[in-house]
C-alpha atoms as a PDB file:
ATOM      1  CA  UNK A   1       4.168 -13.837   6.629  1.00  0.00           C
ATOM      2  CA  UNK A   2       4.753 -13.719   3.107  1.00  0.00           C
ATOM      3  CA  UNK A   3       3.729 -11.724   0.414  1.00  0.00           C
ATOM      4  CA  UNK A   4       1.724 -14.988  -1.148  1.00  0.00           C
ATOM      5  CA  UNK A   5       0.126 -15.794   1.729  1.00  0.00           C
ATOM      6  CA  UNK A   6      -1.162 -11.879   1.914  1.00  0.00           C
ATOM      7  CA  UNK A   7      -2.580 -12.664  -1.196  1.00  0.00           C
ATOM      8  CA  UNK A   8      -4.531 -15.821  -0.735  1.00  0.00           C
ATOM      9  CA  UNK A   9      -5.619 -15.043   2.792  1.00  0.00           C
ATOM     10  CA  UNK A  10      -7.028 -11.488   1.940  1.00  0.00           C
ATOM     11  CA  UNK A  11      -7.684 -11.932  -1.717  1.00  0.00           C
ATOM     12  CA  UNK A  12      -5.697  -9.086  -2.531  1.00  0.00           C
ATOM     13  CA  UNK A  13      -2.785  -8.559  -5.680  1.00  0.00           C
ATOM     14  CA  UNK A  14      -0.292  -6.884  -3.196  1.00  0.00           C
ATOM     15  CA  UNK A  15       3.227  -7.472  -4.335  1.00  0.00           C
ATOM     16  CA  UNK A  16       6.341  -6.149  -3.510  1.00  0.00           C
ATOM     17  CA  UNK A  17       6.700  -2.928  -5.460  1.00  0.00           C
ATOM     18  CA  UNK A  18       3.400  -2.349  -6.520  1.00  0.00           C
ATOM     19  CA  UNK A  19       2.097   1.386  -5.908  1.00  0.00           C
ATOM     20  CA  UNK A  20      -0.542   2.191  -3.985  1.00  0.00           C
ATOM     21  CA  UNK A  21      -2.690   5.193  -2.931  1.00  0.00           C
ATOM     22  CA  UNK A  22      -3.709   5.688   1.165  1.00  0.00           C
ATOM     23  CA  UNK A  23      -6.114   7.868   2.477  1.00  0.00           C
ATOM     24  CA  UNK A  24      -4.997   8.871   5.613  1.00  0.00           C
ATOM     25  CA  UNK A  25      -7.010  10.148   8.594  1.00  0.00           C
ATOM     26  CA  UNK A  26      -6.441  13.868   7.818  1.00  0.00           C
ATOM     27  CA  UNK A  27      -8.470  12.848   4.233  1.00  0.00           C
ATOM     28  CA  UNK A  28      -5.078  13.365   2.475  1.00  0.00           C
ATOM     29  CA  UNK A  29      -4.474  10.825  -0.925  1.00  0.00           C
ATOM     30  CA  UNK A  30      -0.492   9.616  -0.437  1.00  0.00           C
ATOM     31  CA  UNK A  31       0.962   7.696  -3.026  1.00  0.00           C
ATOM     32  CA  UNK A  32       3.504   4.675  -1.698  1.00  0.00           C
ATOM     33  CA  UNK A  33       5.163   1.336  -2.874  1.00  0.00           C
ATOM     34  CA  UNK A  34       4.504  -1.867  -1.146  1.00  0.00           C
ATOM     35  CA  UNK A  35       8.096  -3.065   0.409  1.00  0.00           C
ATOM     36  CA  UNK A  36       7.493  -5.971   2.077  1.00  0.00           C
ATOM     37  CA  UNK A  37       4.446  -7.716   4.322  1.00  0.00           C
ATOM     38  CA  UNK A  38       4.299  -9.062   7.462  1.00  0.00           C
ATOM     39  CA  UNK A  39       1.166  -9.665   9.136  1.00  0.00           C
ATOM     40  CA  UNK A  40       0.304  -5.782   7.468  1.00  0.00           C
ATOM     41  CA  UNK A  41       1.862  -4.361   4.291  1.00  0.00           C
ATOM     42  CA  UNK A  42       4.740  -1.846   4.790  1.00  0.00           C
ATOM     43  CA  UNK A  43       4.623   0.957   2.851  1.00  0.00           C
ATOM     44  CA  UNK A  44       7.272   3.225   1.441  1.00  0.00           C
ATOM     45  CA  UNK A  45       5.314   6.813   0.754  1.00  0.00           C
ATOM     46  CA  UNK A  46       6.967   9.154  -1.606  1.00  0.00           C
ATOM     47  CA  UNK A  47       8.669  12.200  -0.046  1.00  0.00           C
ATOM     48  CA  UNK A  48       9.380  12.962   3.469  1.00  0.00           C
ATOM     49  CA  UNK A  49       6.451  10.682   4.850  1.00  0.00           C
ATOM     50  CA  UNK A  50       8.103   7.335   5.981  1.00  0.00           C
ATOM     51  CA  UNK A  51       6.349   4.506   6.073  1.00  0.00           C
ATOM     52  CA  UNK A  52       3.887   2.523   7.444  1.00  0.00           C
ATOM     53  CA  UNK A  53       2.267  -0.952   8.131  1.00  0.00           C
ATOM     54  CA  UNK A  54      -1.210  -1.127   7.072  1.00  0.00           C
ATOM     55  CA  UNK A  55      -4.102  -3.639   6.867  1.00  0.00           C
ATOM     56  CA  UNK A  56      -3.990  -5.434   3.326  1.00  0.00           C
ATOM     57  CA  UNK A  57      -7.858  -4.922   3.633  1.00  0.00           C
ATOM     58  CA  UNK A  58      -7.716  -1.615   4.966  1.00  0.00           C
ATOM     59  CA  UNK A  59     -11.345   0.563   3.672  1.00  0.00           C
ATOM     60  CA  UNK A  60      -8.406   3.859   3.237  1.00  0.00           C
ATOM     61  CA  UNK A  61      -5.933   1.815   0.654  1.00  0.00           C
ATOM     62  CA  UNK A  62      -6.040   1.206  -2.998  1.00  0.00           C
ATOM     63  CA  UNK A  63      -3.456  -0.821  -5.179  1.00  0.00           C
ATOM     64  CA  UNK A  64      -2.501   0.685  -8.179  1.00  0.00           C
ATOM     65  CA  UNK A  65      -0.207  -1.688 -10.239  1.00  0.00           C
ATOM     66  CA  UNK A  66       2.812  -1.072 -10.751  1.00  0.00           C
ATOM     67  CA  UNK A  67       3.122   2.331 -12.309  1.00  0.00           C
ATOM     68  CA  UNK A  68       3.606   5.229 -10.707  1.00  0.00           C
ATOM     69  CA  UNK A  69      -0.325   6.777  -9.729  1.00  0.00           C
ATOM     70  CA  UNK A  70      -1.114  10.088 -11.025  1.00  0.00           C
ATOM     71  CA  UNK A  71      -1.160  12.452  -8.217  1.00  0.00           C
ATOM     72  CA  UNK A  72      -4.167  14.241  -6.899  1.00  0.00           C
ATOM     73  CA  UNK A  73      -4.698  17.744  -8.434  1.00  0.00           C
END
């Protein structure tokens, strides 16, 4: 899958690079950068967190352009 066809099959404006904020099941905001799709997105998180593939339409993830998100106080 490509990034374009993420995109036009979910509606979404993932692109490769583009920051984004996950909440994940502990209720914890993590900021990560979108590094390539497949059928999911992978994402890069800042720090020692890894990465992950997750659901372009996924309730927990928000895309935040390109810039760097603020973090969470």
């Amino acid at each position: 899958m490509s990034m374009a066809y993420i995109r036009k099959a979910y509606g979404v404006p993932a692109k490769r690079g583009m920051w984004v904020k996950y909440t994940n099941h502990a209720g914890h905001v993590v900021r990560g950068k979108i590094i390539s799709a497949t059928h999911h997105l992978c994402v890069q998180f800042i720090g020692n967190l890894g990465r992950s593939f997750l659901h372009p339409k996924d309730e927990n993830l928000v895309y935040c352009g390109m810039e760097i998100p603020e973090a969470q106080a």
